[in-house]
N, C-alpha and C. Protein backbone atom coordinates (compact mmCIF):
# COMPACT_ATOMS: atom_id res chain seq x y z
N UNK A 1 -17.73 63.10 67.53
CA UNK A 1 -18.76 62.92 66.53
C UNK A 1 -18.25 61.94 65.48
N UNK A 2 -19.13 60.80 64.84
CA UNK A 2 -18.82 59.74 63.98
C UNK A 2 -18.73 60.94 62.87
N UNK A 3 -17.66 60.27 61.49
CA UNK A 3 -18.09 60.76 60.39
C UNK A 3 -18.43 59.41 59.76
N UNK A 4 -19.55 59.93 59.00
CA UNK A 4 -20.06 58.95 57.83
C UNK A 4 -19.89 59.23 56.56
N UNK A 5 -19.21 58.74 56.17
CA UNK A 5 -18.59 58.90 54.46
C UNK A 5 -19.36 57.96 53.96
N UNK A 6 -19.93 58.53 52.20
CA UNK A 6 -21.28 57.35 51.46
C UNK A 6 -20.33 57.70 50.15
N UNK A 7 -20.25 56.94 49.47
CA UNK A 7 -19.41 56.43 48.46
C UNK A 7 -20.56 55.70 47.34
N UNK A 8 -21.15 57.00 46.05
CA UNK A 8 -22.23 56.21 44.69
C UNK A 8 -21.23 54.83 44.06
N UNK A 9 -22.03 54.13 44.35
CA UNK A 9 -21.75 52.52 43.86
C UNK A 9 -21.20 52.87 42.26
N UNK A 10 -20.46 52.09 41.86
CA UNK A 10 -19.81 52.29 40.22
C UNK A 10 -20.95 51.91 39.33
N UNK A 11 -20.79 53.12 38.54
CA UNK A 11 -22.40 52.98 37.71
C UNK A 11 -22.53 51.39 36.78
N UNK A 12 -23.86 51.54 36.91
CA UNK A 12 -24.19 49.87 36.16
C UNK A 12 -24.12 50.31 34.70
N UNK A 13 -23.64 49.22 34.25
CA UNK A 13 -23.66 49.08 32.31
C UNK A 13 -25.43 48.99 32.22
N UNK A 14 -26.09 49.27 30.95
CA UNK A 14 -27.50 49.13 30.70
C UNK A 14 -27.30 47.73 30.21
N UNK A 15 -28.56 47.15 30.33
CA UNK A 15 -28.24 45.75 29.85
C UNK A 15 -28.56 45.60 28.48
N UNK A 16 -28.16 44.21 28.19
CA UNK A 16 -27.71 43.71 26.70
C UNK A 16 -28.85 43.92 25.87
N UNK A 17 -28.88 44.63 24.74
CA UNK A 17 -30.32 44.50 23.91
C UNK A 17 -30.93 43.10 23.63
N UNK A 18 -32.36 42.53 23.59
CA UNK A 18 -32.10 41.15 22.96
C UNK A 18 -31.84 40.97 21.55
N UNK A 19 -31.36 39.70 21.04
CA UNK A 19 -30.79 39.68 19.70
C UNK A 19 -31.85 40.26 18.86
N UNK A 20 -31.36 40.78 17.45
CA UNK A 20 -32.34 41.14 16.58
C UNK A 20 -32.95 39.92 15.90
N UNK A 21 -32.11 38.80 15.80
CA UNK A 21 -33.05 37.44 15.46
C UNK A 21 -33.01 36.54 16.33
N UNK A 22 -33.92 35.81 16.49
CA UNK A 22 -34.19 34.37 17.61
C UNK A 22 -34.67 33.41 16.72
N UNK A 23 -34.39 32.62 16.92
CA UNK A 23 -35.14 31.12 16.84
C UNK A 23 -35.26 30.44 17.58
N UNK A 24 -36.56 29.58 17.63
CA UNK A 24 -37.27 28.42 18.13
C UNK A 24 -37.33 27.48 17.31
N UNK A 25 -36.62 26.44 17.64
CA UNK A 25 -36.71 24.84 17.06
C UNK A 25 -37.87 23.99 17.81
N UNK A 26 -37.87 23.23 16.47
CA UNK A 26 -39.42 21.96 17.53
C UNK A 26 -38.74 21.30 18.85
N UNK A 27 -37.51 21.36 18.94
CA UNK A 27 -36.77 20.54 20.20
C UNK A 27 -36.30 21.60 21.09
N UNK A 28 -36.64 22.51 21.12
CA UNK A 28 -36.15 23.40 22.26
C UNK A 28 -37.13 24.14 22.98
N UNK A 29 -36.53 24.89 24.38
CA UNK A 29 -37.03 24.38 25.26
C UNK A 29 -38.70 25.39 25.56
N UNK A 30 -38.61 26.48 24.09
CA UNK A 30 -39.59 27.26 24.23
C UNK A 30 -40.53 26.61 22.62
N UNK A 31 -40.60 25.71 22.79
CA UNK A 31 -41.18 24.81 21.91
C UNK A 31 -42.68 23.95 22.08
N UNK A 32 -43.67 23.94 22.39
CA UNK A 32 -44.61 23.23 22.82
C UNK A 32 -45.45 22.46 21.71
N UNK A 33 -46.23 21.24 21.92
CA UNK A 33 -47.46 20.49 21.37
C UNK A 33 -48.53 20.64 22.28
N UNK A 34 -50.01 20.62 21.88
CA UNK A 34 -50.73 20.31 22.67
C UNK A 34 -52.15 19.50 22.21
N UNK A 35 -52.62 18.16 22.54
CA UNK A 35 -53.37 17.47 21.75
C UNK A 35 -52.23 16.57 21.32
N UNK A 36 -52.77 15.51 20.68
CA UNK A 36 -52.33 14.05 19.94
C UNK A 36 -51.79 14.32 18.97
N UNK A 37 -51.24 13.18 18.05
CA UNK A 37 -50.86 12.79 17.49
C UNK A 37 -49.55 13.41 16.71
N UNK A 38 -48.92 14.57 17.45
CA UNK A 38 -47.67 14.77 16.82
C UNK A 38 -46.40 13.58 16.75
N UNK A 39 -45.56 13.91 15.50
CA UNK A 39 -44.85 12.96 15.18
C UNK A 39 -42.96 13.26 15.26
N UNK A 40 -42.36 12.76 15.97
CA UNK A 40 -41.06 14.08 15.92
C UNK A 40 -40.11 12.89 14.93
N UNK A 41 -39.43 13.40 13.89
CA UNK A 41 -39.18 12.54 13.01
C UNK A 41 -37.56 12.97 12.91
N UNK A 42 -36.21 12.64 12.78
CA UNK A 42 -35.15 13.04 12.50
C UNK A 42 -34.71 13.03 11.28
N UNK A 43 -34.68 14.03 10.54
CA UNK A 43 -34.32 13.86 9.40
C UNK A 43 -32.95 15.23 8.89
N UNK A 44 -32.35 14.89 7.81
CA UNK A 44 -31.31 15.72 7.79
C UNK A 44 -31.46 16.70 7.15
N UNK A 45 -32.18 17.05 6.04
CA UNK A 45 -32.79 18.11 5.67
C UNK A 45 -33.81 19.08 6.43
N UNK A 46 -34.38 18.21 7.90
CA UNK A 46 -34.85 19.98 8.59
C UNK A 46 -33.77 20.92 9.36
N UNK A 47 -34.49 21.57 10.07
CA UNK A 47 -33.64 22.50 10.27
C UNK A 47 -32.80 21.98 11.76
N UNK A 48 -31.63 21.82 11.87
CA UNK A 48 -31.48 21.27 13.16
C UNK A 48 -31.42 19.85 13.27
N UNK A 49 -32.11 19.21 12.03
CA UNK A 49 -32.06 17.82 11.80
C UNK A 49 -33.55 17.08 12.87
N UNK A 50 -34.21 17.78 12.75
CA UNK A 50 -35.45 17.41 12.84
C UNK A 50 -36.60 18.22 12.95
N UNK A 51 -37.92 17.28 12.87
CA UNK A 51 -39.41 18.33 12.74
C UNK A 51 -40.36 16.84 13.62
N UNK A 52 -41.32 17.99 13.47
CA UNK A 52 -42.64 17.51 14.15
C UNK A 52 -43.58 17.57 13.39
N UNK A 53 -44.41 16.32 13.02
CA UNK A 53 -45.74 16.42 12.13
C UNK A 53 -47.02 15.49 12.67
N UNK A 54 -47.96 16.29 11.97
CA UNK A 54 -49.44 16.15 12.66
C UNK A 54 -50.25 15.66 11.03
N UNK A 55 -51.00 14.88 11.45
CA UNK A 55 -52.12 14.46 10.60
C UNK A 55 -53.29 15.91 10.18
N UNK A 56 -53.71 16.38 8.93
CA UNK A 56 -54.95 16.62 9.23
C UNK A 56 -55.93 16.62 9.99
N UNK A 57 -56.28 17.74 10.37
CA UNK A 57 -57.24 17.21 11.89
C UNK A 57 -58.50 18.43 12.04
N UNK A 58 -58.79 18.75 13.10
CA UNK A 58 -60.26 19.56 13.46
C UNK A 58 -59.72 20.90 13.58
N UNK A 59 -58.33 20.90 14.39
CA UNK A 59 -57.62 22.24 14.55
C UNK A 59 -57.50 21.92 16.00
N UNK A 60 -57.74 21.01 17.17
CA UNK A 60 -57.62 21.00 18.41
C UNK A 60 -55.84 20.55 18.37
N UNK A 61 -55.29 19.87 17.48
CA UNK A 61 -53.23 19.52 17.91
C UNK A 61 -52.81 20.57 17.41
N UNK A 62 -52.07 21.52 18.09
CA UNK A 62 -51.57 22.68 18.21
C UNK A 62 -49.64 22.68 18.38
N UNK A 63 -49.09 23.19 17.55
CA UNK A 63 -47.56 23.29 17.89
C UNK A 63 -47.36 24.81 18.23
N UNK A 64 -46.69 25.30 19.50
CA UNK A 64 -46.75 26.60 19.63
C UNK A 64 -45.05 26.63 19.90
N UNK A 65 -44.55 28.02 19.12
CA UNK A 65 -43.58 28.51 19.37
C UNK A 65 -42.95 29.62 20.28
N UNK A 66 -42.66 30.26 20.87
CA UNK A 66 -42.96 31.23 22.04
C UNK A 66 -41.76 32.04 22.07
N UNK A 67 -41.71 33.10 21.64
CA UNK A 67 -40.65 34.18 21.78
C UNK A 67 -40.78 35.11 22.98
N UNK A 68 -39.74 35.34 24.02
CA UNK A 68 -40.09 36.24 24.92
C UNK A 68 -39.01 37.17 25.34
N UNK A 69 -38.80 38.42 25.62
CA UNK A 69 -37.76 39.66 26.20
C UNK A 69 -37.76 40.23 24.67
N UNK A 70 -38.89 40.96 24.59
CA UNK A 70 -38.80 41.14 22.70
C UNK A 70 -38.95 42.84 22.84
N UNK A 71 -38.36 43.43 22.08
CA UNK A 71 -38.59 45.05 22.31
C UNK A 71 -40.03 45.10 21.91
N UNK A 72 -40.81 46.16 22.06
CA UNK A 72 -42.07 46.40 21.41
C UNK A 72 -41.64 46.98 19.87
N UNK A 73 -42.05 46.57 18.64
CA UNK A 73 -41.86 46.57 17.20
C UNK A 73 -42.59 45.75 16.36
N UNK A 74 -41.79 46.12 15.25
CA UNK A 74 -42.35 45.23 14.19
C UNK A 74 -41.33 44.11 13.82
N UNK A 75 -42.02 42.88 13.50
CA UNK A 75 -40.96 41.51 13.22
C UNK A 75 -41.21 41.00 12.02
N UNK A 76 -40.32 40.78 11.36
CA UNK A 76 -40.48 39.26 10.29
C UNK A 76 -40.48 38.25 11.27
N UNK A 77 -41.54 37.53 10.86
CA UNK A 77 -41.79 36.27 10.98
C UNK A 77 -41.66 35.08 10.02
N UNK A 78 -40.75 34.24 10.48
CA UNK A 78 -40.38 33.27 9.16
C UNK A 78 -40.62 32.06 9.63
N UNK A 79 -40.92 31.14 8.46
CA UNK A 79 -40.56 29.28 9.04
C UNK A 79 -40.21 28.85 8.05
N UNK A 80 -39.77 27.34 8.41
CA UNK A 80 -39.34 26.53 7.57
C UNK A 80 -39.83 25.54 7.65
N UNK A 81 -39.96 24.32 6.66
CA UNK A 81 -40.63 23.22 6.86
C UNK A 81 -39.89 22.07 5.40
N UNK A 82 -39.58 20.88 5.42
CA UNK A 82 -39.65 19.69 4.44
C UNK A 82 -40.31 19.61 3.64
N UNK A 83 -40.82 19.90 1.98
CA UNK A 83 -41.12 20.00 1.38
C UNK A 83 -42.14 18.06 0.98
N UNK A 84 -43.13 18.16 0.71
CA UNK A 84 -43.35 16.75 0.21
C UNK A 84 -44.69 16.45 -0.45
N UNK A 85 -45.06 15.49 -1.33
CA UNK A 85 -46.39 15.50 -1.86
C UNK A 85 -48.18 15.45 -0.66
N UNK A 86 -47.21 14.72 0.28
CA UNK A 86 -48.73 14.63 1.52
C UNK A 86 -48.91 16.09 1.80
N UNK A 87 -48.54 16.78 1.99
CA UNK A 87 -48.37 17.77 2.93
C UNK A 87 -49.42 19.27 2.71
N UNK A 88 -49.41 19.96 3.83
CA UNK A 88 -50.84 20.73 3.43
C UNK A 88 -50.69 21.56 2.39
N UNK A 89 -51.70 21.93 1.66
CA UNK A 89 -51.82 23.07 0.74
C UNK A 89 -52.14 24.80 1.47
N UNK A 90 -52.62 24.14 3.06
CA UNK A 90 -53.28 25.68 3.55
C UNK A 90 -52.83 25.23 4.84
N UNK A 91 -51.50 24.63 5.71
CA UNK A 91 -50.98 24.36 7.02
C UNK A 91 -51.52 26.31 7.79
N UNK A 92 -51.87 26.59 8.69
CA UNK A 92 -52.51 28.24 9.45
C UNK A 92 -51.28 28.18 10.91
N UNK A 93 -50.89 29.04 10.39
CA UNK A 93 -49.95 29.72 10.99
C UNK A 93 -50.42 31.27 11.74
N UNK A 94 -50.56 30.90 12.86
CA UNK A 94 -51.18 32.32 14.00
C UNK A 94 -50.02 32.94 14.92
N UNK A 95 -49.90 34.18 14.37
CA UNK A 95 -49.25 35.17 15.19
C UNK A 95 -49.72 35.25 16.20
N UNK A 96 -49.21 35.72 17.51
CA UNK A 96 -50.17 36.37 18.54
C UNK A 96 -49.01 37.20 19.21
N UNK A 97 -49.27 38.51 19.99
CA UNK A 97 -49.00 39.17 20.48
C UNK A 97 -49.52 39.26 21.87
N UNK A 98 -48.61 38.52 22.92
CA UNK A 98 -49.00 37.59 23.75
C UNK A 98 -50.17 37.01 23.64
N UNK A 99 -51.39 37.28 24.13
CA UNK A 99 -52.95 36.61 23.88
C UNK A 99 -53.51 36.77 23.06
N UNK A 100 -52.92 38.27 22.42
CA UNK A 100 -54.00 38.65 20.94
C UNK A 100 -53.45 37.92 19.53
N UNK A 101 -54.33 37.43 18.66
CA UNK A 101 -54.53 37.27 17.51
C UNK A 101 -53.47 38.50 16.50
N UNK A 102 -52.77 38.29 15.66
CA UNK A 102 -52.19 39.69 14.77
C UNK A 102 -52.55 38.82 13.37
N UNK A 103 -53.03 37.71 13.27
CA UNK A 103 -53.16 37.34 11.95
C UNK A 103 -52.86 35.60 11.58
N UNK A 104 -53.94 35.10 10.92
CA UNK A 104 -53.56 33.49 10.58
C UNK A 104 -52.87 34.00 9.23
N UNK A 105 -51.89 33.20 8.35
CA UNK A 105 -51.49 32.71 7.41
C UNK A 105 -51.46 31.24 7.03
N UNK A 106 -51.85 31.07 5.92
CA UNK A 106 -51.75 29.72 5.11
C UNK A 106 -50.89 29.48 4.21
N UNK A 107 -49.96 28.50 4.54
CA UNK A 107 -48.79 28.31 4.39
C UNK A 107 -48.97 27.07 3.32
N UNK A 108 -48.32 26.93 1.41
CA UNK A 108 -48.39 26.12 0.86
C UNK A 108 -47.29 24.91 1.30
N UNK A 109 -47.19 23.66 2.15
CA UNK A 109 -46.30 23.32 2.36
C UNK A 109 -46.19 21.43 1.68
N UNK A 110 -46.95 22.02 0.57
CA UNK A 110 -46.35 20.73 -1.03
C UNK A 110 -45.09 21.39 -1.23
N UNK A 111 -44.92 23.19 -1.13
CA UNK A 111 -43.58 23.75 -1.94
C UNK A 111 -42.72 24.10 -0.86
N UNK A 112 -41.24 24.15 -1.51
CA UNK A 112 -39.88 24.65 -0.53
C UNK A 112 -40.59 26.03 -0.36
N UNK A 113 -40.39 26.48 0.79
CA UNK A 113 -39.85 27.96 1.74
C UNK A 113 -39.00 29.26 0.54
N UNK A 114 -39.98 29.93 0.19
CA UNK A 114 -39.79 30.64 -1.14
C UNK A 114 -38.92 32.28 -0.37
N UNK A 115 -37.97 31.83 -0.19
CA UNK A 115 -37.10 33.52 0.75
C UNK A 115 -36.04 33.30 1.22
N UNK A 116 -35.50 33.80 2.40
CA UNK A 116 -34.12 33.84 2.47
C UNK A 116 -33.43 32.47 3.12
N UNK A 117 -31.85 33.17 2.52
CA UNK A 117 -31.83 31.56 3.55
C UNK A 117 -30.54 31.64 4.38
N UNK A 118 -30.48 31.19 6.02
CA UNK A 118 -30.46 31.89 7.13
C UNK A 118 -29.68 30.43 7.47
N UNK A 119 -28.62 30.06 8.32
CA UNK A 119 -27.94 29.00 8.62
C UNK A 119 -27.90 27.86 7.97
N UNK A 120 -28.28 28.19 6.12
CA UNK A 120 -28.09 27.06 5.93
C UNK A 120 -29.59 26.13 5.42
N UNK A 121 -30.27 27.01 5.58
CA UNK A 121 -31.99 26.49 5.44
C UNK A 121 -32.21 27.54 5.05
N UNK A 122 -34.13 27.51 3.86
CA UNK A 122 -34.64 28.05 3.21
C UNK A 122 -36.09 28.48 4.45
N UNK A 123 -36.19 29.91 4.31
CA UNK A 123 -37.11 30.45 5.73
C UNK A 123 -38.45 31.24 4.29
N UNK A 124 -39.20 30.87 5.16
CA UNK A 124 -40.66 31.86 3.90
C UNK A 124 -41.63 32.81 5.65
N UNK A 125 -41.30 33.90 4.88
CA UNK A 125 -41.81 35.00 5.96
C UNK A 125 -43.32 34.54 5.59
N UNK A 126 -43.75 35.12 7.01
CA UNK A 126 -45.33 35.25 7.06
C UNK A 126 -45.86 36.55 6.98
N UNK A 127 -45.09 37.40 7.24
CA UNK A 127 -45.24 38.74 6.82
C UNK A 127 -44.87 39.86 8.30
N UNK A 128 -45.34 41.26 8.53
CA UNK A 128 -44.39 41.56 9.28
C UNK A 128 -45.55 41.98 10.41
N UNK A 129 -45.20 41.83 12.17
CA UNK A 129 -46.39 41.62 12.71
C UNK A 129 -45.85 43.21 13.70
N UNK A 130 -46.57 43.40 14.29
CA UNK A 130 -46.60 44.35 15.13
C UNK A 130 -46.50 43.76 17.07
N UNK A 131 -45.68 43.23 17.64
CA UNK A 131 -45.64 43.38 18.80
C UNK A 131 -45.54 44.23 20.21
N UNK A 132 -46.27 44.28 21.16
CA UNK A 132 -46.15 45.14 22.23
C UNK A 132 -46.92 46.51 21.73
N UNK A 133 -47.23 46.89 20.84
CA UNK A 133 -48.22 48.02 20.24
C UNK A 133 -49.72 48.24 20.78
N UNK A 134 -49.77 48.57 22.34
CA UNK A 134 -51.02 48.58 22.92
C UNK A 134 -51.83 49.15 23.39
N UNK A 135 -52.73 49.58 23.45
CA UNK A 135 -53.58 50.79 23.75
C UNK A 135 -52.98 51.70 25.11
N UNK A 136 -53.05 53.08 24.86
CA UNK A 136 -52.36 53.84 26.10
C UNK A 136 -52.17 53.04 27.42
N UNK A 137 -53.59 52.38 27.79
CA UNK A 137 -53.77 52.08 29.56
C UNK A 137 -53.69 50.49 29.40
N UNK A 138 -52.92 50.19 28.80
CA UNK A 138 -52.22 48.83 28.94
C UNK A 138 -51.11 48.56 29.10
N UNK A 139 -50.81 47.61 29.77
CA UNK A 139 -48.92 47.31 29.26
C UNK A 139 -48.58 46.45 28.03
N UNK A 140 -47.74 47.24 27.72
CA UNK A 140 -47.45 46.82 26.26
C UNK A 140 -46.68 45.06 26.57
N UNK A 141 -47.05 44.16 26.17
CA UNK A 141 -46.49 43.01 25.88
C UNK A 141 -44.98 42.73 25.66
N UNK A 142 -44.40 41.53 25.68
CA UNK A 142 -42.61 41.63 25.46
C UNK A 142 -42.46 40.39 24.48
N UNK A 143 -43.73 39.59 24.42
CA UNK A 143 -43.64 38.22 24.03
C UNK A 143 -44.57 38.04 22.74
N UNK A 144 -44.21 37.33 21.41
CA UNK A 144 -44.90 36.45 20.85
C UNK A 144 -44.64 35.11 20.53
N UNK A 145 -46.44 34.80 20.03
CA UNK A 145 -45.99 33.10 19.60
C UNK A 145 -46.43 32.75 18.59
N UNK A 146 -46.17 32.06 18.11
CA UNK A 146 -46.30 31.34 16.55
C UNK A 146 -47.17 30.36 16.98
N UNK A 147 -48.59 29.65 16.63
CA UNK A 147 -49.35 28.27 16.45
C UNK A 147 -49.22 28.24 14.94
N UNK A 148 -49.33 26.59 14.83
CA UNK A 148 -49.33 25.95 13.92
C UNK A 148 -50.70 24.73 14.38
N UNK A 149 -52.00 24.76 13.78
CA UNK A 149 -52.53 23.81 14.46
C UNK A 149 -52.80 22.88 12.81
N UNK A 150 -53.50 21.95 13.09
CA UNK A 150 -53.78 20.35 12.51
C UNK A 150 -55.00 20.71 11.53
N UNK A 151 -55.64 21.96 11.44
CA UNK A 151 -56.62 22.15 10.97
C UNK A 151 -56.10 22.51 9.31
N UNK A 152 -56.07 21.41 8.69
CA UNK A 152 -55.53 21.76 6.96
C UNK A 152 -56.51 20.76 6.44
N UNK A 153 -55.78 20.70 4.88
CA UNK A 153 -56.26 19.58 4.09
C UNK A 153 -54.51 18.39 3.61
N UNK A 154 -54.23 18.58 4.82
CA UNK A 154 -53.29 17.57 4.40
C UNK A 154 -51.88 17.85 5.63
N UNK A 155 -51.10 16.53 5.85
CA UNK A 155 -49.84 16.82 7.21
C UNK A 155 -49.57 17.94 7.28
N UNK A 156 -49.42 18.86 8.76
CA UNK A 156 -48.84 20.00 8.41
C UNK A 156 -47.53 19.61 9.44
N UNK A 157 -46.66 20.65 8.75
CA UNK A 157 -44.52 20.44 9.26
C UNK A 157 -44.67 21.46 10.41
N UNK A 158 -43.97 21.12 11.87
CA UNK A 158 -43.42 21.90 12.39
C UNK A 158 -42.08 21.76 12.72
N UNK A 159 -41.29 22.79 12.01
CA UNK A 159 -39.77 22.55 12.18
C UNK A 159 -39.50 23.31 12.96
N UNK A 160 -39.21 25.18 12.48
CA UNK A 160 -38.71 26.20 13.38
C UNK A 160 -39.31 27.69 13.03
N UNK A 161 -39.40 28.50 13.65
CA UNK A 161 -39.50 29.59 13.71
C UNK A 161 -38.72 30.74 13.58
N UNK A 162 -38.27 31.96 12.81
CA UNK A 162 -37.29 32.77 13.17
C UNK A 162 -38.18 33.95 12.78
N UNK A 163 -37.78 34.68 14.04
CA UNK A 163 -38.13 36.20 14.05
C UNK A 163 -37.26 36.77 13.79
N UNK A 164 -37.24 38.26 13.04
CA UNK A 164 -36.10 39.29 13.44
C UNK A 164 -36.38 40.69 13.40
N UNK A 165 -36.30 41.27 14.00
CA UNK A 165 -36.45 42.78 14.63
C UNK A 165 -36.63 43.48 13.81
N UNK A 166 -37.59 44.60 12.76
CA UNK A 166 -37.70 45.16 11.82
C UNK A 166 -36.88 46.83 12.65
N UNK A 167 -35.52 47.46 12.12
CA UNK A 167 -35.62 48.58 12.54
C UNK A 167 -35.64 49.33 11.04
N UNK A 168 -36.36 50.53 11.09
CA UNK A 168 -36.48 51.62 10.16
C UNK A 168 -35.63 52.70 9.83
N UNK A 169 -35.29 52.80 8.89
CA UNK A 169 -33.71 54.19 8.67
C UNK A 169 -34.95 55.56 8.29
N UNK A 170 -35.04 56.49 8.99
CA UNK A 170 -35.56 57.63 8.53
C UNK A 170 -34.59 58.47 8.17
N UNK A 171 -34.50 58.88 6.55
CA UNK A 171 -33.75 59.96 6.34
C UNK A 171 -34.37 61.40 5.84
N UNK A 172 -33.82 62.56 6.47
CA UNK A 172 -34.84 63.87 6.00
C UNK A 172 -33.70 64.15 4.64
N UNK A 173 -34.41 64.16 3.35
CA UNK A 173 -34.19 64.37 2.20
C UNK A 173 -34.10 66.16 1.67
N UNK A 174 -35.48 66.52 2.05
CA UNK A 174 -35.53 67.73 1.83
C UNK A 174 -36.54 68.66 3.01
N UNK A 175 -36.34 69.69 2.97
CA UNK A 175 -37.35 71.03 4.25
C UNK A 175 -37.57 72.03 3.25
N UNK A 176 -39.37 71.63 2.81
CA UNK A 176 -39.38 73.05 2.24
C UNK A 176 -40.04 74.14 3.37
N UNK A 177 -40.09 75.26 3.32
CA UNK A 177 -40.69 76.41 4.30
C UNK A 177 -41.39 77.54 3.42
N UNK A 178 -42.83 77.62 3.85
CA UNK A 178 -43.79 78.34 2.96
C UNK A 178 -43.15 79.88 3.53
N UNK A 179 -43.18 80.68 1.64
CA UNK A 179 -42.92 81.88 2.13
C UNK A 179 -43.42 82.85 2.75
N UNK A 180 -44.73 82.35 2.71
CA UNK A 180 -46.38 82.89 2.81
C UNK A 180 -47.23 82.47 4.14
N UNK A 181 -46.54 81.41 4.99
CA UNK A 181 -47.38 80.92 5.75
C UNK A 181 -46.58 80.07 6.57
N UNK A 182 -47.07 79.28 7.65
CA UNK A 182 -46.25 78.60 8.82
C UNK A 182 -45.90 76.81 8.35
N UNK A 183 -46.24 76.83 7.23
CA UNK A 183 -46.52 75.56 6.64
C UNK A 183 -44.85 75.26 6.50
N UNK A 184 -44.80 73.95 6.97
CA UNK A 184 -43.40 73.19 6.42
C UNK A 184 -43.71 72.13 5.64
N UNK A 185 -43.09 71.73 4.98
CA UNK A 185 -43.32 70.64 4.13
C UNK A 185 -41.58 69.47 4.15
N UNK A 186 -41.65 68.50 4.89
CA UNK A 186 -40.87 67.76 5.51
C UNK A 186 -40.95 66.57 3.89
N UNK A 187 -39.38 66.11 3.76
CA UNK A 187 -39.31 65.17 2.39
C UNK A 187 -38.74 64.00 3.09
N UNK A 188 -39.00 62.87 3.39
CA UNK A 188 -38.29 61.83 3.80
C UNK A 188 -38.11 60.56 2.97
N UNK A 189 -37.25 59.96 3.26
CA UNK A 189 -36.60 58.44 2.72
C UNK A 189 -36.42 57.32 3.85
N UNK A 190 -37.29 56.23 3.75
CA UNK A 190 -37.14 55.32 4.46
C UNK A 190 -36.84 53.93 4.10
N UNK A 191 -35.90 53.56 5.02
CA UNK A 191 -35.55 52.42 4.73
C UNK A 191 -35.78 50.87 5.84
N UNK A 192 -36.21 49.63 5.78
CA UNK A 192 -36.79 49.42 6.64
C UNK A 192 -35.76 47.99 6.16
N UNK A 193 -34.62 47.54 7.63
CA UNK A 193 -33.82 47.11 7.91
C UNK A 193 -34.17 45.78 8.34
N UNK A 194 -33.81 44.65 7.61
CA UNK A 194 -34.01 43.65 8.33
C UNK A 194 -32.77 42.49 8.85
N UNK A 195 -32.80 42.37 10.20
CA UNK A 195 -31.36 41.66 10.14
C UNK A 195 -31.84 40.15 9.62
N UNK A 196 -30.36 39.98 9.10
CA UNK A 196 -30.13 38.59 8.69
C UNK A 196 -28.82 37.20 9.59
């Protein structure tokens, strides 16, 4: 009679979390235009030492940024852009959570990037979006993207994009317990973590 000896393979490591921040530059490779007249200009004050700019337009020239392997959460969303007198007063900046809409922002970009500042450059959040958050009988999403389209009153900048992973510190503070009844009354402290 053969014996067959089976030997469990050496357990696998889980894989790498993705980073808590990413960036997308106008020159890299998850970077897109779509429509005319973008302008890619080298200069030493953007981020990376260059940007992309568009004329005022209808809203059809589009710069899209594209983040993807993203946990499902909440993100800061930040950009940066060259400060200058042409430049828009209301540049619309669209979240999306893969296909869906999470929100336009209008971005003053006569003024510097009013927030933190991250390699060396000044970043102005758009505020904090909700990704992969999807109704029970869906699959939750892994990816967002940033548009920037042409639809202002004046050039709008596309330099870069940075996301970063919002995690939350829940701390239980206090447990009260009714003497009288099944009622708990739970005290918490939260703290809501953003990497830099």
């Amino acid at each position: 009679a053969a014996l067959v000896q089976t030997q469990d393979p050496a357990p696998r490591p889980p894989p790498a979390p993705p980073p808590a921040v990413k960036i997308v530059d106008d020159g890299d490779a998850d970077y897109s235009e779509l429509g005319s007249g973008w302008v890619l200009v080298l200069n030493a004050d953007a981020f990376q030492g260059d940007r992309s700019w568009n004329n005022a337009g209808s809203g059809n020239n589009t710069a899209t940024w594209t983040f993807s392997a993203l946990y499902s959460g909440w993100y800061d969303v930040l950009v940066t852009w060259k400060r200058a007198g042409d430049r828009a007063r209301n540049a619309p900046f669209t979240v999306y959570d893969a296909a869906v809409a999470e929100g336009t922002v209008l971005v003053n970009q006569k003024k510097k990037p009013s927030g933190p500042t991250f390699a060396g450059t000044k970043w102005q959040s758009l505020g904090h979006f909700a990704i992969g958050q999807t109704a029970l009988d869906q699959v939750p999403s892994n990816s967002m993207r940033v548009e920037l389209s042409d639809k202002a009153n004046g050039k709008v900048i596309a330099d870069a994009v940075r996301i970063a992973h919002l995690k939350n510190v829940v701390r239980v503070v206090s447990i009260d317990k009714s003497l009288t009844s099944e009622d708990v009354t739970v005290h918490v402290a939260l703290t809501v973590n953003t990497p830099r």
